[in-house]
C-alpha atoms as a PDB file:
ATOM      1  CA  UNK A   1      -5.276 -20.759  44.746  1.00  0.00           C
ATOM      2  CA  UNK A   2      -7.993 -18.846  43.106  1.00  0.00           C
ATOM      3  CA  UNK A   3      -6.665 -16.492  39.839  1.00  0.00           C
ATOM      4  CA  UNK A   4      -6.045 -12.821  40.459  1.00  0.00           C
ATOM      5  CA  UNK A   5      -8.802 -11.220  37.795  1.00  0.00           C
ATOM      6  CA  UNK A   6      -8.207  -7.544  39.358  1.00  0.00           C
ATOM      7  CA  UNK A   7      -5.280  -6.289  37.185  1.00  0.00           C
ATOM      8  CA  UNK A   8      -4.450  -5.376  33.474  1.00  0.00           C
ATOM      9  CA  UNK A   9      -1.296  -5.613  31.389  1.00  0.00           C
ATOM     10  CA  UNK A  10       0.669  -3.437  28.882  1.00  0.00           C
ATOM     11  CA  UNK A  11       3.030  -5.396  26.311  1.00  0.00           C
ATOM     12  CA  UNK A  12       4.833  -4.131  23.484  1.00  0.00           C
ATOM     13  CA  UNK A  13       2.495  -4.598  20.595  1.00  0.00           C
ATOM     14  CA  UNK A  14       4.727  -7.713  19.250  1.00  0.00           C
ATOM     15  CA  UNK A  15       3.245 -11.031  18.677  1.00  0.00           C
ATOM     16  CA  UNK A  16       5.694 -12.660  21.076  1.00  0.00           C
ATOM     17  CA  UNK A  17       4.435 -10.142  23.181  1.00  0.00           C
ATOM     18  CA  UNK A  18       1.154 -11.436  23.425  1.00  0.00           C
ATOM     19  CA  UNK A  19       2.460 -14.432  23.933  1.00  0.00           C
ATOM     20  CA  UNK A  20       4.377 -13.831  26.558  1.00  0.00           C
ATOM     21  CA  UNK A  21       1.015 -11.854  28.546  1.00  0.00           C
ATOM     22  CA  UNK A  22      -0.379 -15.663  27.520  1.00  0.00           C
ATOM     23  CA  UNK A  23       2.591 -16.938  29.698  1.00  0.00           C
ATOM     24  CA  UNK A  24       2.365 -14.344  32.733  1.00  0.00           C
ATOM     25  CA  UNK A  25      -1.325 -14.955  33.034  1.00  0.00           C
ATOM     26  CA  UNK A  26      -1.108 -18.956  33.905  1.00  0.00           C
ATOM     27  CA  UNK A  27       2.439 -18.814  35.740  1.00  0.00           C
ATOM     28  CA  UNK A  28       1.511 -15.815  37.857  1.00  0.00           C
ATOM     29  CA  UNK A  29      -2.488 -17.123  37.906  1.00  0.00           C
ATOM     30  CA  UNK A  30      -3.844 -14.076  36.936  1.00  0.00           C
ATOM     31  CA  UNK A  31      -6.682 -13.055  34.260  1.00  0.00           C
ATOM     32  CA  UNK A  32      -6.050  -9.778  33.115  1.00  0.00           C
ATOM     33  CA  UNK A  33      -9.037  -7.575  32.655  1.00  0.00           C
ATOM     34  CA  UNK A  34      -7.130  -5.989  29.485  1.00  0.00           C
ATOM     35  CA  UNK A  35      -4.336  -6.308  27.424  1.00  0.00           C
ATOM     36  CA  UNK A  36      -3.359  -3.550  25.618  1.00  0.00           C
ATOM     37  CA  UNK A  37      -0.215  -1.786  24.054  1.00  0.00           C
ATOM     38  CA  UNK A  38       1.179   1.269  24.714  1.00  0.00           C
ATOM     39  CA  UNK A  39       0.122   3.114  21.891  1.00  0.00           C
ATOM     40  CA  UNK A  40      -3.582   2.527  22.711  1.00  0.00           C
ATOM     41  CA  UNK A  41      -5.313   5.036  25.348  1.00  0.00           C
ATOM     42  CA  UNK A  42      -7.039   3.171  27.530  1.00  0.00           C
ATOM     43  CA  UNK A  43      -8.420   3.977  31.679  1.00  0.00           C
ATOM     44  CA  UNK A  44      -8.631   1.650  33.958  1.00  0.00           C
ATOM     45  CA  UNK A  45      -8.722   1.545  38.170  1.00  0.00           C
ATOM     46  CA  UNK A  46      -7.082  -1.600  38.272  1.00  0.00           C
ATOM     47  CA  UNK A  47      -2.971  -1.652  38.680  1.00  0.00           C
ATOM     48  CA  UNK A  48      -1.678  -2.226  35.425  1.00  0.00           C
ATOM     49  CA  UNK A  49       1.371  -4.577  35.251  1.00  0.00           C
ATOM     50  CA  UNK A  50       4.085  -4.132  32.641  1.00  0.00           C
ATOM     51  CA  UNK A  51       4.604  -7.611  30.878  1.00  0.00           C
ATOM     52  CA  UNK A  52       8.766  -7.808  28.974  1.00  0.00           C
ATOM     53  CA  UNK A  53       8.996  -9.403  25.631  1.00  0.00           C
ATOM     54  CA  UNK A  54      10.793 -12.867  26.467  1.00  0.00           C
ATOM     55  CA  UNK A  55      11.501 -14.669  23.168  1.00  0.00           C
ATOM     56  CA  UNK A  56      12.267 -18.098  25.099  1.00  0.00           C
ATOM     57  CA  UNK A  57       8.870 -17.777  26.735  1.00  0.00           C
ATOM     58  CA  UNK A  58       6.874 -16.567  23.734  1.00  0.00           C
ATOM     59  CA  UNK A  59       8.292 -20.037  22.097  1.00  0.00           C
ATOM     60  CA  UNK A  60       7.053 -21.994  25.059  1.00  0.00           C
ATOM     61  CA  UNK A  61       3.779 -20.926  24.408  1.00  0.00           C
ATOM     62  CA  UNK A  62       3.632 -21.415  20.752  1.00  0.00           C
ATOM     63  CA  UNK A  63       4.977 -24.706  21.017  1.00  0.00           C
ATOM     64  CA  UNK A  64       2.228 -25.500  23.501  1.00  0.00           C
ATOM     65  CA  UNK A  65      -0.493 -24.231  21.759  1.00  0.00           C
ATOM     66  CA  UNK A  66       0.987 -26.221  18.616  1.00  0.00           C
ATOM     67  CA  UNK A  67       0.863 -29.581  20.612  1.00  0.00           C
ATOM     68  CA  UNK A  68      -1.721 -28.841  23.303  1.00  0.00           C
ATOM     69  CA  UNK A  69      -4.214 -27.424  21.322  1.00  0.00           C
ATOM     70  CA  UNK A  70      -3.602 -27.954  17.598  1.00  0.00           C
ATOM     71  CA  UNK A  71      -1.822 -25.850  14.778  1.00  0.00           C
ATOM     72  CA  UNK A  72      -5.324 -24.623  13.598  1.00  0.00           C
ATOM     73  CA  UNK A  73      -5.141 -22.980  16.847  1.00  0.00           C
ATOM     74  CA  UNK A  74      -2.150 -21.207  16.449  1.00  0.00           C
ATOM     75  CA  UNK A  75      -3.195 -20.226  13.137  1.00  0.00           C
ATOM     76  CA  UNK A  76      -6.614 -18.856  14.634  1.00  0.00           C
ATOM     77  CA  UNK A  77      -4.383 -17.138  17.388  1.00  0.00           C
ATOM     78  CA  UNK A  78      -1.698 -15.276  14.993  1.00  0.00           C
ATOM     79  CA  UNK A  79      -4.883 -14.116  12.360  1.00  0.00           C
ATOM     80  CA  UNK A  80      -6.292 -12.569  15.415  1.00  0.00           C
ATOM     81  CA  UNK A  81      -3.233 -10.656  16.461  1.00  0.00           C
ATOM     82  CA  UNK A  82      -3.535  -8.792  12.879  1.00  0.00           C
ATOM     83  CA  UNK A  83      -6.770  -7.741  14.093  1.00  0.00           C
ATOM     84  CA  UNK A  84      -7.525  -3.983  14.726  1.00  0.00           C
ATOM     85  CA  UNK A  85     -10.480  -5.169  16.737  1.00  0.00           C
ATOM     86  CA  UNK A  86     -10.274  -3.520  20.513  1.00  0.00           C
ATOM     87  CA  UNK A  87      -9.867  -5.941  22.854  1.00  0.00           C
ATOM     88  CA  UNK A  88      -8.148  -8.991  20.511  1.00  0.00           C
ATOM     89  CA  UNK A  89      -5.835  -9.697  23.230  1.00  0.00           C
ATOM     90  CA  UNK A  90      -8.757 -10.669  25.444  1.00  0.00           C
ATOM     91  CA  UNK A  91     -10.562 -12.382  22.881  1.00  0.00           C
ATOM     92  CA  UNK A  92      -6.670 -14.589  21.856  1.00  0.00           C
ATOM     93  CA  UNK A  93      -6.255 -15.177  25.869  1.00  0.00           C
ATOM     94  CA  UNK A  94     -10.330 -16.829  26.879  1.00  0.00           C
ATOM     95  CA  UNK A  95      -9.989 -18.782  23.317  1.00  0.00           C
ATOM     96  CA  UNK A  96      -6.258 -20.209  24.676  1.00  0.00           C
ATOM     97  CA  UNK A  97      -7.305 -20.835  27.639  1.00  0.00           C
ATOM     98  CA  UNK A  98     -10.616 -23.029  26.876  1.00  0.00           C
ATOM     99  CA  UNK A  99      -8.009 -24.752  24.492  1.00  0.00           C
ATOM    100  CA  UNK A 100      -5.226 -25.640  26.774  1.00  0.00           C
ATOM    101  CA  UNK A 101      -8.327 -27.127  28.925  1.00  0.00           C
ATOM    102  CA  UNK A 102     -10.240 -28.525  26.206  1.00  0.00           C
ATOM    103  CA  UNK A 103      -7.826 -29.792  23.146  1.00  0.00           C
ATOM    104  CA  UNK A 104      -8.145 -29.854  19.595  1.00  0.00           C
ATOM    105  CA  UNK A 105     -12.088 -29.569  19.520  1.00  0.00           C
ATOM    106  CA  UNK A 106     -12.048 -26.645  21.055  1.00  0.00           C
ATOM    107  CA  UNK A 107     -11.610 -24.712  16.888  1.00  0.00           C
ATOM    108  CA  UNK A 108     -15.096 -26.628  16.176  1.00  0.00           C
ATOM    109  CA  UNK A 109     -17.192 -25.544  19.702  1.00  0.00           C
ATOM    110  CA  UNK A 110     -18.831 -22.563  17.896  1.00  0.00           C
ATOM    111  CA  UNK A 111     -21.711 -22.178  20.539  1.00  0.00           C
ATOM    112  CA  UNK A 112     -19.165 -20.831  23.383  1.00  0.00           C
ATOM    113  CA  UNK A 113     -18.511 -17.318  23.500  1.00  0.00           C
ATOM    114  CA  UNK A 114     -15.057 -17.750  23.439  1.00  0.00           C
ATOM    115  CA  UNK A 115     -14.323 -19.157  20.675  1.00  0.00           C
ATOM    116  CA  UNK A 116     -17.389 -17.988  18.875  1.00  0.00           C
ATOM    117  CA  UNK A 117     -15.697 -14.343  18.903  1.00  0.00           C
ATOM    118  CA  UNK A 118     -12.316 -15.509  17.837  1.00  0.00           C
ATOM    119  CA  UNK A 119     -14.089 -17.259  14.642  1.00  0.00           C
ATOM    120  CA  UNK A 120     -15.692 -14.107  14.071  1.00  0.00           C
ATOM    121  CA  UNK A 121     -12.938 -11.786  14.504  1.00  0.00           C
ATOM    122  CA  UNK A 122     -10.048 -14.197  12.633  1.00  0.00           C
ATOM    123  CA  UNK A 123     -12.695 -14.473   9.618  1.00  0.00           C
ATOM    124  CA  UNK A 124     -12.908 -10.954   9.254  1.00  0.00           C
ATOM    125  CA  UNK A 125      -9.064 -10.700   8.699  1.00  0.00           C
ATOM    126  CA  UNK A 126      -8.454 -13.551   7.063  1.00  0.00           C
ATOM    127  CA  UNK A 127     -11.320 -12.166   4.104  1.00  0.00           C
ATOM    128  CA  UNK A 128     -10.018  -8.933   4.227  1.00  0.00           C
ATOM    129  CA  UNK A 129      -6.658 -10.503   3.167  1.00  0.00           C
ATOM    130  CA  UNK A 130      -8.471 -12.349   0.186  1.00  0.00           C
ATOM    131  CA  UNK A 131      -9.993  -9.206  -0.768  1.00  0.00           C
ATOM    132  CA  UNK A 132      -6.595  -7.361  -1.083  1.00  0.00           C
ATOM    133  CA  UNK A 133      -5.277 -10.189  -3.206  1.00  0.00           C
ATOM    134  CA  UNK A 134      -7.939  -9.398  -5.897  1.00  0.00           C
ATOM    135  CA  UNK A 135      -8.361  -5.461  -5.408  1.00  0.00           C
ATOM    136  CA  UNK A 136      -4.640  -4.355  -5.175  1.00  0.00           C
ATOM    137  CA  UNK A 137      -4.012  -2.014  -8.450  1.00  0.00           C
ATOM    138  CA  UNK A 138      -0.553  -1.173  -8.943  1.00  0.00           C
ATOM    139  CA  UNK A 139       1.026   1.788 -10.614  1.00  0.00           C
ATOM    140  CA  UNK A 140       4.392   1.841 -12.628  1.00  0.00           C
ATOM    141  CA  UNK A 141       6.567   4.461 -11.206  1.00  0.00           C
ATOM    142  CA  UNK A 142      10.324   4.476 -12.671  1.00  0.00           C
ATOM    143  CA  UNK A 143       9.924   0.398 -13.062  1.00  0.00           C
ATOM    144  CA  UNK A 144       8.794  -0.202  -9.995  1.00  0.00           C
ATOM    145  CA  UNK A 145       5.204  -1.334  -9.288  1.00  0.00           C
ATOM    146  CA  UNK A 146       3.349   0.768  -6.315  1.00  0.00           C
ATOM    147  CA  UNK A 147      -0.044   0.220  -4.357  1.00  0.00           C
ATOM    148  CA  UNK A 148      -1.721   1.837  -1.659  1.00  0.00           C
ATOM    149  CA  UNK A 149      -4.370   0.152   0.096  1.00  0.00           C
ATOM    150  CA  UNK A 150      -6.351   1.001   3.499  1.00  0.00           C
ATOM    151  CA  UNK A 151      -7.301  -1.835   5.115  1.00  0.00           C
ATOM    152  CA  UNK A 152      -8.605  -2.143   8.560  1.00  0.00           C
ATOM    153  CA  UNK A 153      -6.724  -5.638   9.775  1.00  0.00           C
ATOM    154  CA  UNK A 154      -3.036  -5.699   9.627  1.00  0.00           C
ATOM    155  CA  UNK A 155      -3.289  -7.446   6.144  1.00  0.00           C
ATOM    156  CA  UNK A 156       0.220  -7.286   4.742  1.00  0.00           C
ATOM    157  CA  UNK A 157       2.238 -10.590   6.264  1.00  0.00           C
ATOM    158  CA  UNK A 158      -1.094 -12.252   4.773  1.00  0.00           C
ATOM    159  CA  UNK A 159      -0.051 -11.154   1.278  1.00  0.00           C
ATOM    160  CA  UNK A 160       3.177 -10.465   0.701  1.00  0.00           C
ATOM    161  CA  UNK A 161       3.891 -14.072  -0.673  1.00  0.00           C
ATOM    162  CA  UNK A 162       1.423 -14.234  -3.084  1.00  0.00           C
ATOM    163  CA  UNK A 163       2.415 -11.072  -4.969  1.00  0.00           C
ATOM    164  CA  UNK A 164       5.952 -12.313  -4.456  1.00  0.00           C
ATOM    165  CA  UNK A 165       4.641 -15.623  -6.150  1.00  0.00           C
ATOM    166  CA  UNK A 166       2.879 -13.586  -8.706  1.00  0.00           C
ATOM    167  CA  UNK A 167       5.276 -11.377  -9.624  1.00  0.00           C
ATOM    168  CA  UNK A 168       9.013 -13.174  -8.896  1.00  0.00           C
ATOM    169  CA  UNK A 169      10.805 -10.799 -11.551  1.00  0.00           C
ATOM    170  CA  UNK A 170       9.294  -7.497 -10.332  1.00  0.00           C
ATOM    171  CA  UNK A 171      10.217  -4.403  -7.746  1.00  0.00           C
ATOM    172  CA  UNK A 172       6.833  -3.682  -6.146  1.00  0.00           C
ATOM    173  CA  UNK A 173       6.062  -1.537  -3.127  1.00  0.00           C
ATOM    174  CA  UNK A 174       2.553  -1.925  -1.002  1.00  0.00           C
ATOM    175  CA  UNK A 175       2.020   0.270   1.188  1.00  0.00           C
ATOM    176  CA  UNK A 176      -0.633   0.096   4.211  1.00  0.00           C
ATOM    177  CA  UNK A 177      -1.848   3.625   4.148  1.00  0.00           C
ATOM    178  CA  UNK A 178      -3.526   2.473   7.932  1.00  0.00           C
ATOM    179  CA  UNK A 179      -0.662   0.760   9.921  1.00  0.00           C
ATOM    180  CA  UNK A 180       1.950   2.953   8.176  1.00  0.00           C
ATOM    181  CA  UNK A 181       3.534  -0.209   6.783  1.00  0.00           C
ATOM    182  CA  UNK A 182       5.229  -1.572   3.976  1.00  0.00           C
ATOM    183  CA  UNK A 183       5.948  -4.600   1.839  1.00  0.00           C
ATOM    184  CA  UNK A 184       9.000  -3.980   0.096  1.00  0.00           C
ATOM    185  CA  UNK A 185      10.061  -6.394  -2.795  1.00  0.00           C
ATOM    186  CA  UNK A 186      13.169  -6.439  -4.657  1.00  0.00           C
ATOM    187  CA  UNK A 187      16.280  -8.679  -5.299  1.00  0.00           C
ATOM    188  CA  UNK A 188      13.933 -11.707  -4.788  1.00  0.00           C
ATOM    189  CA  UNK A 189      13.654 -10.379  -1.127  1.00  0.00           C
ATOM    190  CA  UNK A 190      10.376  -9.459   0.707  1.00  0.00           C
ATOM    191  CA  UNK A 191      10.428  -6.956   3.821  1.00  0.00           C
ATOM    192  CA  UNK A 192       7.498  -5.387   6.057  1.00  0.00           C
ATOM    193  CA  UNK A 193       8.647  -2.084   7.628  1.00  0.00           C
ATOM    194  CA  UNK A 194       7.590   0.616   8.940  1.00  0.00           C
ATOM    195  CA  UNK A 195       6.869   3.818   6.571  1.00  0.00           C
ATOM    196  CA  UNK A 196       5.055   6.722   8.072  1.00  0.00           C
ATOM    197  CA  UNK A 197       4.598   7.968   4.524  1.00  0.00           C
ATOM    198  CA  UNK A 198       5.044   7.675   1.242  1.00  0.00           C
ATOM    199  CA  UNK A 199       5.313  10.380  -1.865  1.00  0.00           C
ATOM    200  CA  UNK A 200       5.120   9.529  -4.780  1.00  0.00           C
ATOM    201  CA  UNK A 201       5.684  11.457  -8.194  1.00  0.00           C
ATOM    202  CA  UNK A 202       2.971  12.434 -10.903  1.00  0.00           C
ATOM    203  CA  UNK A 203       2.656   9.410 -12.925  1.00  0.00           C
ATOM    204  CA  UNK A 204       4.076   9.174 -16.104  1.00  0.00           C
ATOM    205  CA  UNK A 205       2.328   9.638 -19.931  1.00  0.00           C
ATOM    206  CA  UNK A 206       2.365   5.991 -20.475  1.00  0.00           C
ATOM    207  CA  UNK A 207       1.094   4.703 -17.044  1.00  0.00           C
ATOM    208  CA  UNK A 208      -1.659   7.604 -17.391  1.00  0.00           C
ATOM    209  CA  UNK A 209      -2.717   5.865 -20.566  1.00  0.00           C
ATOM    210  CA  UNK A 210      -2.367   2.265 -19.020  1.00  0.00           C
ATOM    211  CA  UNK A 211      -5.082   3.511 -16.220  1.00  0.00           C
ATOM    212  CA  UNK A 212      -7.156   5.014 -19.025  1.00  0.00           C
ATOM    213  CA  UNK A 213      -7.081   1.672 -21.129  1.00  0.00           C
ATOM    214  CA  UNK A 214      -8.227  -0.381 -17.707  1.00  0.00           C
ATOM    215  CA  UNK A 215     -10.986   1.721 -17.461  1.00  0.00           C
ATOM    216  CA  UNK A 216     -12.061   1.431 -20.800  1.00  0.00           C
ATOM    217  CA  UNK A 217     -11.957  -1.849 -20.445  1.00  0.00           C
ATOM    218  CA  UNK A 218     -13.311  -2.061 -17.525  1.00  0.00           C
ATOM    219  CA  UNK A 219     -16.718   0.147 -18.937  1.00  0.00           C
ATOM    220  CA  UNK A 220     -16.721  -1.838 -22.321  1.00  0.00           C
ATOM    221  CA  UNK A 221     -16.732  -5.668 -20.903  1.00  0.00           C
ATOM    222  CA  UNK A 222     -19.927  -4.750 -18.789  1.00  0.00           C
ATOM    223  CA  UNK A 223     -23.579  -6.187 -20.233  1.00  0.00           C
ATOM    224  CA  UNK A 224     -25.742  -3.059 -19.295  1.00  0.00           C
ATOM    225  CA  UNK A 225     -28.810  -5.952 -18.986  1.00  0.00           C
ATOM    226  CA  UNK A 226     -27.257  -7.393 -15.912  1.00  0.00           C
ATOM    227  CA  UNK A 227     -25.760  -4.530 -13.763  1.00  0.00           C
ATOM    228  CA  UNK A 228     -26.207  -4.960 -10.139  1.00  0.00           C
ATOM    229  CA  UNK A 229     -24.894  -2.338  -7.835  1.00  0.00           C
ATOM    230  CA  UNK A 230     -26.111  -4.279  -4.723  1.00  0.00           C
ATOM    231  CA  UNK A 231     -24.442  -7.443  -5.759  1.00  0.00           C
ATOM    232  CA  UNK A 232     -21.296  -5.812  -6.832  1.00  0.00           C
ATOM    233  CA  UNK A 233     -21.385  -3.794  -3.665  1.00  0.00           C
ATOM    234  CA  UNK A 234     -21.453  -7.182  -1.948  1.00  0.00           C
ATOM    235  CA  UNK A 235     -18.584  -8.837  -4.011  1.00  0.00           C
ATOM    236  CA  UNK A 236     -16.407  -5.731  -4.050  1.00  0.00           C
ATOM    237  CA  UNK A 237     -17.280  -3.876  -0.721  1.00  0.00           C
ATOM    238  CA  UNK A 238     -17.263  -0.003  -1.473  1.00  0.00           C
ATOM    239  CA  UNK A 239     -14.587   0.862   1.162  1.00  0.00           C
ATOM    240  CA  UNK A 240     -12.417  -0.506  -1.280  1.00  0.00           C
ATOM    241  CA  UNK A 241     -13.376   1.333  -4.023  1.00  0.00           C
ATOM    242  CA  UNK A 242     -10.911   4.817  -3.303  1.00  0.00           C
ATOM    243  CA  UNK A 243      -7.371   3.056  -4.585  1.00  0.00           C
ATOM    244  CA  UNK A 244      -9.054   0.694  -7.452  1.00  0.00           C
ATOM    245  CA  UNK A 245      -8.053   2.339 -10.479  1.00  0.00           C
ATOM    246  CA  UNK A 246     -11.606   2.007 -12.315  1.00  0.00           C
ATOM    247  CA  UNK A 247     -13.697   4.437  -9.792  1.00  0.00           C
ATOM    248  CA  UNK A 248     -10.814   6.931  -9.957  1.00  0.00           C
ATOM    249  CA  UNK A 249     -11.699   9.822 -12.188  1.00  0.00           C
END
């Protein structure tokens, strides 16, 4: 029986909602043209079908793709899902798919499409994570240590333990400024949730000098002889540049 390709699903957003459009597409043998969420605009003339979040089934599938495929896999798949890339859902379903068929190798097949845009797409994310563990500047409000960033992948679950590594004794709050999200650390606890916004008071006299003292140092460590905007453009991208404390005026 030949799979039904004319047709497009809506899921929640969740990653066990991916998974579970992962499970409708081979039990129902169908290839969805799209997968997309409901917050997302998107037109299509095909019927759209409306896929429920099944916890049981989403585990199925991760177990499979743990054992099937390999964990590398299902490391590959959940980087993806932190994408903001149109279209990841696609990209997650082909890569699965040539896996379930193909095994293991299928992480190291580079040359086919499939997988060729899932390496692409999860490297992306997963540097844009690395970047946020070096360029996150905090601010001391009241005791508690604050950060905004703006990143364009879903970076947060990718960080949160190595601050809370970093800084065990602390109360810090990042805040992604793009998903309206937030880690939350306190009481030895981490939580992501949601936070459409955050206010925050005028810092206080001694954090004001704190900034001005990392900018000073910042200026005074740097060998006029070997500044390179194009390399330091390249090492510290300039999108990153509006919440790092020593471009702020």
């Amino acid at each position: 029986m030949p799979y039904r390709s004319d047709i497009a699903y809506v899921y929640d957003g969740s990653f066990d909602g991916l998974l579970c459009c992962v499970y409708e597409s081979y039990y129902q043998k169908e290839l969805p043209l799209l997968i997309f969420s409901p917050d997302e605009t998107q037109e299509t003339i095909f019927p759209v079908k409306e896929i429920s979040t099944n916890h049981a089934f989403a585990e199925r599938v991760e177990q499979s793709i743990c054992v099937s495929i390999s964990h590398e896999a299902m490391r590959l798949v959940r980087l993806c899902y932190f994408s903001s890339e149109k279209g990841k859902e696609i990209v997650a379903l082909n890569f699965l798919r040539l896996g379930f068929k193909l095994g293991a190798r299928v992480t190291n097949m580079l040359s086919n499409d499939a997988v060729s845009k899932m390496i692409s797409l999860t490297r992306f994310v997963s540097r844009e994570g690395m970047y946020y563990k070096e360029f996150i500047r905090f601010s001391d409000y009241n005791g508690a240590l604050v950060a905004i960033i703006e990143p364009k992948s879903f970076v947060l679950p990718l960080i949160v333990q190595h601050f809370c590594d970093r800084y065990p004794s602390e109360q810090f709050l990042i805040y992604d400024e793009s998903h309206k999200h937030a880690i939350i650390y306190q009481n030895f606890k981490p939580t992501i949730v949601p936070l459409e916004d955050l206010e925050l008071p005028e810092a206080c006299e001694t954090e004001v000098k704190y900034r001005e003292l990392w900018k000073r140092f910042y200026n005074t460590i740097a060998i006029e002889s070997r500044i390179n905007p194009k390399l330091r453009m390249n090492n510290m991208p300039k999108r990153y540049w509006k919440h790092l404390t020593e471009f702020q005026d």
